[in-house]
C-alpha atoms as a PDB file:
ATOM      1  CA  UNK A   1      22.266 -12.908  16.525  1.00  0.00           C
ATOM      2  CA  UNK A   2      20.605 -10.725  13.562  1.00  0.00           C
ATOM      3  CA  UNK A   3      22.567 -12.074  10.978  1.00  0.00           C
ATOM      4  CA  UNK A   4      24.200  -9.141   7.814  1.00  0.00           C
ATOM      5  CA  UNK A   5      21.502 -10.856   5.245  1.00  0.00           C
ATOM      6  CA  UNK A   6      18.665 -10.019   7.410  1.00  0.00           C
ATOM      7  CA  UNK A   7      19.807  -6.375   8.469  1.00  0.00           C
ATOM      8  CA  UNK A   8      20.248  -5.977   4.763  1.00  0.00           C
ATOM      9  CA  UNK A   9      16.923  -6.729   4.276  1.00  0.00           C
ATOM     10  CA  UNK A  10      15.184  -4.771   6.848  1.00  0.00           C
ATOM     11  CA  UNK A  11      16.994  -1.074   5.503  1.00  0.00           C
ATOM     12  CA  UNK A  12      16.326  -2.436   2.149  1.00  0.00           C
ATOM     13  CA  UNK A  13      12.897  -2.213   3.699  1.00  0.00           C
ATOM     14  CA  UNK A  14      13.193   0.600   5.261  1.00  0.00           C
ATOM     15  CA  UNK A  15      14.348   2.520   1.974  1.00  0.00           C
ATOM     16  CA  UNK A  16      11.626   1.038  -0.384  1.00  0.00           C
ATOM     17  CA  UNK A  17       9.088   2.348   2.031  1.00  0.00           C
ATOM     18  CA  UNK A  18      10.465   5.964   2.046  1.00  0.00           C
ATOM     19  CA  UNK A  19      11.122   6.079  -2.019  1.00  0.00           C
ATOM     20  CA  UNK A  20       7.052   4.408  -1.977  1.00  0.00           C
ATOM     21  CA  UNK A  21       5.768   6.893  -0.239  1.00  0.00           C
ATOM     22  CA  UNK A  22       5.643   9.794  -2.595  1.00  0.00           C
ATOM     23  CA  UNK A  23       4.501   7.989  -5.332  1.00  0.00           C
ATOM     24  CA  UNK A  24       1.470   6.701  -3.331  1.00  0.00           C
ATOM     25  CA  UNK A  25       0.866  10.555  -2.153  1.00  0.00           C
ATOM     26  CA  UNK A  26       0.204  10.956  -5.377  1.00  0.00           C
ATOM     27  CA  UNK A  27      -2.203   8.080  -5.937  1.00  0.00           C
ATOM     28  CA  UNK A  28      -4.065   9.007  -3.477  1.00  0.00           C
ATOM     29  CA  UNK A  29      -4.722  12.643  -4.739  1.00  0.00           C
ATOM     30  CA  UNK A  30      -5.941  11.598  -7.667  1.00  0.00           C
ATOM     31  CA  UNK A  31      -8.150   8.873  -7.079  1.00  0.00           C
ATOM     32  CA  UNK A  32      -9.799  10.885  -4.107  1.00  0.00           C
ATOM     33  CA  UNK A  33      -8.163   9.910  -1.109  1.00  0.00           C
ATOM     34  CA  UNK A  34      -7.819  12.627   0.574  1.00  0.00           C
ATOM     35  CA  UNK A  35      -8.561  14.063   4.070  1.00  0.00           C
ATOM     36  CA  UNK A  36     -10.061  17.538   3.555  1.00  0.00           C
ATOM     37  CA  UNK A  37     -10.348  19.868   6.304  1.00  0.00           C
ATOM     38  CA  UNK A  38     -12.967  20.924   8.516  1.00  0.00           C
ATOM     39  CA  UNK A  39     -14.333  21.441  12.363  1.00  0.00           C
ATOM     40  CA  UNK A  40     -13.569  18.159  13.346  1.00  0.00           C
ATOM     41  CA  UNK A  41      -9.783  17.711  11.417  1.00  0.00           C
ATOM     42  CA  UNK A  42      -6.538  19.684  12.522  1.00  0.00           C
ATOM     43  CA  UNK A  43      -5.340  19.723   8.992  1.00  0.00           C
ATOM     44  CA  UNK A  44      -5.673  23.176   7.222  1.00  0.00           C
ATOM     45  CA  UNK A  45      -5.442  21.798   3.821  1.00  0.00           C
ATOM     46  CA  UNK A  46      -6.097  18.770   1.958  1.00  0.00           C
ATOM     47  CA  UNK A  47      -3.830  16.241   3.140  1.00  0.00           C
ATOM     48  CA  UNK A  48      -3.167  12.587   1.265  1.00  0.00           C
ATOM     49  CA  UNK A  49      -4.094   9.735   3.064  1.00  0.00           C
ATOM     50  CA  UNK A  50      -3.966   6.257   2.146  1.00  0.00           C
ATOM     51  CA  UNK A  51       0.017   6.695   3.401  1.00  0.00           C
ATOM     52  CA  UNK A  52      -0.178   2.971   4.890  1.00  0.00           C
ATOM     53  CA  UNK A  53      -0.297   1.606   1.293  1.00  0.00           C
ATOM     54  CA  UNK A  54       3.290   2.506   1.212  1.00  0.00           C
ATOM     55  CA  UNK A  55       3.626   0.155   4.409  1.00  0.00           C
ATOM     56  CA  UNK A  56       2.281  -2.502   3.293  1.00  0.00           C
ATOM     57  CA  UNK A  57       3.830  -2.730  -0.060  1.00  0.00           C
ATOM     58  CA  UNK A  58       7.092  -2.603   1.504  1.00  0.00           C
ATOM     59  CA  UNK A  59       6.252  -4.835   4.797  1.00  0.00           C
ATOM     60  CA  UNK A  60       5.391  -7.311   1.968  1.00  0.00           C
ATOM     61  CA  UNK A  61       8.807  -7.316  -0.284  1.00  0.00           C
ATOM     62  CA  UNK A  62      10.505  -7.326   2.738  1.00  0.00           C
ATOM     63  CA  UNK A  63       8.871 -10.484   4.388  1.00  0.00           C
ATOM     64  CA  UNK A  64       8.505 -12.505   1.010  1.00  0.00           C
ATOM     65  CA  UNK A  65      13.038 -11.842   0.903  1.00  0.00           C
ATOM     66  CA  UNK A  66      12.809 -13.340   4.356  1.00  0.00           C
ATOM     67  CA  UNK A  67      10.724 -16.421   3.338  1.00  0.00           C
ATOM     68  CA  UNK A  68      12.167 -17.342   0.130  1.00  0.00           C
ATOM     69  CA  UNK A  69      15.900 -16.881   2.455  1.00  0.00           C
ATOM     70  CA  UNK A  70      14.626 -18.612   5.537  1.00  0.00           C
ATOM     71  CA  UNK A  71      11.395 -20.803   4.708  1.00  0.00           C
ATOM     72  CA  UNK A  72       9.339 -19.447   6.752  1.00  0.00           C
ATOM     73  CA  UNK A  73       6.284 -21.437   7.901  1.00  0.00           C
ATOM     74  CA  UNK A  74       4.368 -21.273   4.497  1.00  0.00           C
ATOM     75  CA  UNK A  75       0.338 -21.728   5.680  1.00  0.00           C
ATOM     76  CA  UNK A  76       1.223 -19.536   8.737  1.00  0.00           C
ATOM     77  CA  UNK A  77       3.315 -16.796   6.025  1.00  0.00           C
ATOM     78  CA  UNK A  78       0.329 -16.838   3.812  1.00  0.00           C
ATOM     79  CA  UNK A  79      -2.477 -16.596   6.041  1.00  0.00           C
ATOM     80  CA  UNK A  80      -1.334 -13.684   7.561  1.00  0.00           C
ATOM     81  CA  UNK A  81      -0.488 -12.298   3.785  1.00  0.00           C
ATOM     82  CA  UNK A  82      -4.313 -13.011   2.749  1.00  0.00           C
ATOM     83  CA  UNK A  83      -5.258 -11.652   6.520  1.00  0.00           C
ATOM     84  CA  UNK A  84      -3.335  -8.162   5.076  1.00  0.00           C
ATOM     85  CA  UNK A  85      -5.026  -8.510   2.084  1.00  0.00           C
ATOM     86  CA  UNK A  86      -8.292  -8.082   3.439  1.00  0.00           C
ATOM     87  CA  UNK A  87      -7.478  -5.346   5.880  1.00  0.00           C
ATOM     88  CA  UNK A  88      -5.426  -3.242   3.578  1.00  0.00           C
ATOM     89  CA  UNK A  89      -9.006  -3.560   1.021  1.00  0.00           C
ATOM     90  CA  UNK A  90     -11.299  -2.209   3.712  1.00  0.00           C
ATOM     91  CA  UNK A  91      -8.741   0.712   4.515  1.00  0.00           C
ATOM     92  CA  UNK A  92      -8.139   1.757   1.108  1.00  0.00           C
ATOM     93  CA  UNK A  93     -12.160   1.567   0.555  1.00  0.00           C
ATOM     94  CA  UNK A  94     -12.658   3.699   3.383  1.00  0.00           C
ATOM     95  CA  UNK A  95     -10.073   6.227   2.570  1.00  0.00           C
ATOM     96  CA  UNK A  96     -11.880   6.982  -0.885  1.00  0.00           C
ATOM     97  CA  UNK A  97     -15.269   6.235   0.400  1.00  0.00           C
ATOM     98  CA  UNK A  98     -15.711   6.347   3.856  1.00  0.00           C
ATOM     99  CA  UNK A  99     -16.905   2.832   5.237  1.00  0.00           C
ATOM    100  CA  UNK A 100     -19.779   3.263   8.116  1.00  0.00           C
ATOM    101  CA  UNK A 101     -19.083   1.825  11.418  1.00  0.00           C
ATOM    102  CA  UNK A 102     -20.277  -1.613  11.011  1.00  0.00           C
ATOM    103  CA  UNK A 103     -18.892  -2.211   7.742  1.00  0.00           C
ATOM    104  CA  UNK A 104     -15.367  -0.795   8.943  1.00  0.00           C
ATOM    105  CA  UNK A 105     -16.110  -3.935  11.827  1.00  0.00           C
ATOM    106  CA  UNK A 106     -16.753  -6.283   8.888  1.00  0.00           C
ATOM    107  CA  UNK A 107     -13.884  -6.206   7.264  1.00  0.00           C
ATOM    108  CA  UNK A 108     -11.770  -6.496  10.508  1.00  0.00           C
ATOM    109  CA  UNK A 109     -13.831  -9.576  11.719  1.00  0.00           C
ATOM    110  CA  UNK A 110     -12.896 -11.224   8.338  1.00  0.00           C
ATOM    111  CA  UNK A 111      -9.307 -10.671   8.736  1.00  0.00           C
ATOM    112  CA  UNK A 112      -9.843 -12.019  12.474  1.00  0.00           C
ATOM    113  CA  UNK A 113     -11.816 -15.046  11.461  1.00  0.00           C
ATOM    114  CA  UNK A 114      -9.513 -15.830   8.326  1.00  0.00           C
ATOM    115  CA  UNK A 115      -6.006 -15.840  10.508  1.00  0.00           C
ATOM    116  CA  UNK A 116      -7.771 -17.577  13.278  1.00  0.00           C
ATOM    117  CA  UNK A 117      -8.831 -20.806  11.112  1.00  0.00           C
ATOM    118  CA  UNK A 118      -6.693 -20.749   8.371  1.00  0.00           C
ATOM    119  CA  UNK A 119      -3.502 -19.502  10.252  1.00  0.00           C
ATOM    120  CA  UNK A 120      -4.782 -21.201  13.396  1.00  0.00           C
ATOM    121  CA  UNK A 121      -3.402 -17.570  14.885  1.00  0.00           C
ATOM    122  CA  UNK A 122      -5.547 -17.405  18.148  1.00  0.00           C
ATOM    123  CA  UNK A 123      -5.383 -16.689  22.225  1.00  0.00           C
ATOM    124  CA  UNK A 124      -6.228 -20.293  23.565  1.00  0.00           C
ATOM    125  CA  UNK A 125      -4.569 -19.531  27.004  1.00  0.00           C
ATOM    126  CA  UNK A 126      -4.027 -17.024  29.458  1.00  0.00           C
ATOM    127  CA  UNK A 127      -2.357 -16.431  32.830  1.00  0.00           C
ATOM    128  CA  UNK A 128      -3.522 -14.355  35.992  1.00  0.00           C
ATOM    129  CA  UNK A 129      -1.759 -13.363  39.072  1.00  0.00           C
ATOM    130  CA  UNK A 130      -3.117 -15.319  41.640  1.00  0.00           C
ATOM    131  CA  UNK A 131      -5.062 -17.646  39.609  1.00  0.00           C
ATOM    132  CA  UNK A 132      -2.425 -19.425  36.886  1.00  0.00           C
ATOM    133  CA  UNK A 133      -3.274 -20.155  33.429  1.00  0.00           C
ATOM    134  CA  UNK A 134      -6.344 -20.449  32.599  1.00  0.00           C
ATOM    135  CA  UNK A 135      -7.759 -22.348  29.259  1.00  0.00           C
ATOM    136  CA  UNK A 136     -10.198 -21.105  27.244  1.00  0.00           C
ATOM    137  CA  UNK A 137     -11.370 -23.811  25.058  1.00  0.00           C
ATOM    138  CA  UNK A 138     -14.398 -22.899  23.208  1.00  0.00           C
ATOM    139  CA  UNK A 139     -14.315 -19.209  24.602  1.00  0.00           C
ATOM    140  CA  UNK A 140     -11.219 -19.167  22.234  1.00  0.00           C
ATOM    141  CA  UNK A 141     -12.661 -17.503  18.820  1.00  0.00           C
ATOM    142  CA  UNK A 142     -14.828 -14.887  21.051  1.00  0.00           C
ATOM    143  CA  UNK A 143     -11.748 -13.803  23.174  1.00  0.00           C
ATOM    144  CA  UNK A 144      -9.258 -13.681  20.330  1.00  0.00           C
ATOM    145  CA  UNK A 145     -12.113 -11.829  17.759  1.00  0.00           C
ATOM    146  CA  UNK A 146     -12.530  -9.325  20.476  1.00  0.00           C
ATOM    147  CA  UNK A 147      -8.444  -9.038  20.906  1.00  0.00           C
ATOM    148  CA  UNK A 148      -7.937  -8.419  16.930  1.00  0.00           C
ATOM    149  CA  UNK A 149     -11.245  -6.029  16.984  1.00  0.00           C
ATOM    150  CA  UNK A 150     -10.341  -3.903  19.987  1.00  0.00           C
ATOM    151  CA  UNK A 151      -6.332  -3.407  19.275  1.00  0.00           C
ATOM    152  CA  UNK A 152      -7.046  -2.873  15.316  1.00  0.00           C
ATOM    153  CA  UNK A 153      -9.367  -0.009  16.861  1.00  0.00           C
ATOM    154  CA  UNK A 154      -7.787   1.496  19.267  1.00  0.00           C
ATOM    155  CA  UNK A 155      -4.985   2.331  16.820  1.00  0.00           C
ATOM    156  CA  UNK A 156      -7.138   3.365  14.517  1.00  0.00           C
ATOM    157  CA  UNK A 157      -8.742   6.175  17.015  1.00  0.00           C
ATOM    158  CA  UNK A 158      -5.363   7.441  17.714  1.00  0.00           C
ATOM    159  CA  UNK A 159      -4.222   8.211  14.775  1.00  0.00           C
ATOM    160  CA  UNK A 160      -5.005  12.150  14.814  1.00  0.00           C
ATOM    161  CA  UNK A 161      -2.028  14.136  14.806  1.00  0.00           C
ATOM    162  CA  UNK A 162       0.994  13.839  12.908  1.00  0.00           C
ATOM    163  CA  UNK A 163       2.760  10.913  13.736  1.00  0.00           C
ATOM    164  CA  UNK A 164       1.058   9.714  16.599  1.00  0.00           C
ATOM    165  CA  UNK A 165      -0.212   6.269  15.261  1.00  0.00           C
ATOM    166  CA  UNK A 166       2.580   5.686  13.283  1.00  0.00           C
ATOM    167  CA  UNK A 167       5.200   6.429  16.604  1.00  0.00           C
ATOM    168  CA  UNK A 168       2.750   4.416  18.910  1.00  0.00           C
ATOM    169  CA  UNK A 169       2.845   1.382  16.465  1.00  0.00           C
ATOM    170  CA  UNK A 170       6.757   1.676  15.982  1.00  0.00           C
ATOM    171  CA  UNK A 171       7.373   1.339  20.167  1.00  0.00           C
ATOM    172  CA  UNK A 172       5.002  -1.315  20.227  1.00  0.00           C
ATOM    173  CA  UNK A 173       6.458  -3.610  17.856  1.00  0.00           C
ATOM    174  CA  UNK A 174       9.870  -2.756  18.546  1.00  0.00           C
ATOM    175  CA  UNK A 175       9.496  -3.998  21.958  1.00  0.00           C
ATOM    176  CA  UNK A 176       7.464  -6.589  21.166  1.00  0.00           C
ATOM    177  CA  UNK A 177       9.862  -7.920  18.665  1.00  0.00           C
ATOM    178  CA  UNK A 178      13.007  -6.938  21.005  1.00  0.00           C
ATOM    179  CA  UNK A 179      10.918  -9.451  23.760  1.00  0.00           C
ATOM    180  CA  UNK A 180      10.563 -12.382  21.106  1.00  0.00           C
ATOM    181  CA  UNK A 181      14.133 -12.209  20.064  1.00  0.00           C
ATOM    182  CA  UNK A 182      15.965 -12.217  22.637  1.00  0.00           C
ATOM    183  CA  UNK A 183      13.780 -14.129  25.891  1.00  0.00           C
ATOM    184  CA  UNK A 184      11.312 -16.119  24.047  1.00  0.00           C
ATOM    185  CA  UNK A 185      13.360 -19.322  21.942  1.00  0.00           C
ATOM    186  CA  UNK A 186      10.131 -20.217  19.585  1.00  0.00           C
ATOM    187  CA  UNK A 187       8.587 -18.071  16.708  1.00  0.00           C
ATOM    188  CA  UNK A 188      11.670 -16.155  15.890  1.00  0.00           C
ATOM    189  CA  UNK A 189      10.778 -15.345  12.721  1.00  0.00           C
ATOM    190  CA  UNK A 190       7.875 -13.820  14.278  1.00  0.00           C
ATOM    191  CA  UNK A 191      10.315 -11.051  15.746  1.00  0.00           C
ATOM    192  CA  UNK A 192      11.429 -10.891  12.022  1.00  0.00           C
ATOM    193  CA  UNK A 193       8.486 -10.346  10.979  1.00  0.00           C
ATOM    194  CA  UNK A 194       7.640  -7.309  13.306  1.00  0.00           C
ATOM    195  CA  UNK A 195      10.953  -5.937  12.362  1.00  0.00           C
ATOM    196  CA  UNK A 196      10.183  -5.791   9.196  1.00  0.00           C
ATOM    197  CA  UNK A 197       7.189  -4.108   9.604  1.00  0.00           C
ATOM    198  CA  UNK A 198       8.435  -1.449  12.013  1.00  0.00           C
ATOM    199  CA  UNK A 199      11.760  -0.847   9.400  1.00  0.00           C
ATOM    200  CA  UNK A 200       8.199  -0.361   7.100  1.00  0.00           C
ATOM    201  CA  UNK A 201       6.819   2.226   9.420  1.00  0.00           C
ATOM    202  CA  UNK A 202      10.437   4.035   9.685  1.00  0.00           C
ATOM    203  CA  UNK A 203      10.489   4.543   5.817  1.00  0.00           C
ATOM    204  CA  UNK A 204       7.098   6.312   6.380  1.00  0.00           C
ATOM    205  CA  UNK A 205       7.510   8.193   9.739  1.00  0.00           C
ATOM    206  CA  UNK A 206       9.677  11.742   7.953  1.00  0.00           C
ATOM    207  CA  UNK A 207       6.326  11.880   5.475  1.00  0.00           C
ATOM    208  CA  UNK A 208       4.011  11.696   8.519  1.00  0.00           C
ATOM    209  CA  UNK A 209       5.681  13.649  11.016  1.00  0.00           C
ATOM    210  CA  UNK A 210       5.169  16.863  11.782  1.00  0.00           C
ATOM    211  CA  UNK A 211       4.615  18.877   9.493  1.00  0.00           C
ATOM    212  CA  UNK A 212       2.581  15.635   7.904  1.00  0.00           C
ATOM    213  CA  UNK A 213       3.076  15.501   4.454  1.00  0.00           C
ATOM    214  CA  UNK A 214       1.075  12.337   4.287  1.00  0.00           C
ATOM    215  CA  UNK A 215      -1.513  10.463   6.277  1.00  0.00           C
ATOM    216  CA  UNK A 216      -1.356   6.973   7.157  1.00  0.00           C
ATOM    217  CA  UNK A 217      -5.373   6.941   6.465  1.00  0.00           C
ATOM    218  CA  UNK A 218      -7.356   3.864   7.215  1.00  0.00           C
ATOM    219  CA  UNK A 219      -5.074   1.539   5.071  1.00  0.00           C
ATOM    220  CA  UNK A 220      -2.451   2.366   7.431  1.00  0.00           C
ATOM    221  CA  UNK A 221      -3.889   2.718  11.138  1.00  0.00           C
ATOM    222  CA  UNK A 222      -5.634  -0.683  10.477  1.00  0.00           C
ATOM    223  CA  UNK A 223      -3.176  -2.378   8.557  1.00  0.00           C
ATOM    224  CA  UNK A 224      -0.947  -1.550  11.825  1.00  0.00           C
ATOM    225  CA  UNK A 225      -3.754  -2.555  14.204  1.00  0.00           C
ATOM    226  CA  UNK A 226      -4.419  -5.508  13.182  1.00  0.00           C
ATOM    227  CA  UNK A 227      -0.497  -6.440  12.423  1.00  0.00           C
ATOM    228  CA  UNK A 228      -0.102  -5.709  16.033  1.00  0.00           C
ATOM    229  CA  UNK A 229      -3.332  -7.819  17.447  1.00  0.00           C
ATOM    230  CA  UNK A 230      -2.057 -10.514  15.367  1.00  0.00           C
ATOM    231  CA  UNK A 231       1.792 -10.188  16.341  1.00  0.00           C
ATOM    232  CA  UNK A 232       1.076 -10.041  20.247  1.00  0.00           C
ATOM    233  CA  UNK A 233      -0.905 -13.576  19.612  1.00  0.00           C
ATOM    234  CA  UNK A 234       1.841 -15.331  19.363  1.00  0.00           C
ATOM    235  CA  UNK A 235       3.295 -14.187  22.862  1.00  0.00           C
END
């Protein structure tokens, strides 16, 4: 059972996010980061991105409560934190400056490689019908650098209309984290984790629906991505 402390802590969460989320609007106006439109965007005027700084701020005071309350694993709680770190760095510098391709890739492989050795966060097994489980030894660090790279992206590409990204991520955690409460008995505060992070995204989701009054940007589609690579590792 969720117990009061912890459902305090997640609206707490939720509410921080929402009363964040203005303030960073602003931010991101005036230090440039701002999707303008044109042939290729459906937004008729300048819109704020950047949104997913509001996300991660909150994700963050909301998962240090849960550690200092429930001592979380510390190496695991603080790789993933430095794994964030990174992430949230490349999105932000892309939403001002507008990474190419490959350097976008660069700062997601970091992330990757820093939660897979320091976190030891990795996919070292997997099973197929017919076949079992398989092991993948040395394959390991390909397989899960590909995992991390092609999740982070593909919510990345999505996020094009109002809410879309931001809804995806929210029914993906939400039953990933439903899953790992209640029919998997290990990593529980893995679920806690994702529930933070989706109470995060719920803060967020009335200043990104339609009509968006703020963009998650690359800080947030990424930050989400690779939060949700990362999450489904531990399954």
């Amino acid at each position: 059972m969720i117990r009061f402390e912890i459902l305090v802590s997640l609206v707490a969460t939720m509410i921080i996010s929402a009363l964040l989320t203005p303030f960073v609007r602003n931010l991101a106006f005036k230090i440039g980061a701002v999707d303008k439109p044109n042939v290729r965007r459906v937004n008729k005027v300048p819109m704020p991105t950047m949104g997913g700084l509001a996300i991660f701020i909150a994700y963050t005071i909301g998962t240090t409560i849960l550690y200092l309350m429930h001592q979380f694993p510390t190496r695991l709680f603080y790789a993933l934190l430095f794994g964030e770190l990174i992430i949230l760095a490349t999105g932000i510098i892309d939403d001002i400056y507008e990474l190419k391709p490959r350097q976008k890739m660069l700062g997601i492989t970091l992330a990757a490689l820093e939660v897979y050795f320091i976190g030891g966060i990795r996919m070292t097994t997997l099973t197929f019908p017919f076949i079992g489980l398989i092991h993948f030894q040395w394959l390991s660090l390909p397989i899960t650098l590909l995992w991390i790279l092609a999740i982070t992206n593909a919510i990345n590409l999505i996020d094009g209309l109002d809410g879309l990204a931001t809804g995806v991520g929210i029914i993906a955690l939400s039953t990933m984290g439903i899953i790992g409460l209640f029919f998997l008995n290990a990593n529980t505060f893995v679920s806690l984790l994702i529930f933070t992070l989706v109470a995060a995204m719920l803060g967020f989701l009335p200043y990104n629906f339609f009509p968006a009054r703020s963009y998650l940007g690359d800080t947030g589609s990424l930050f989400i991505g690779f939060m949700t690579a990362v999450f489904s590792l531990f399954g």
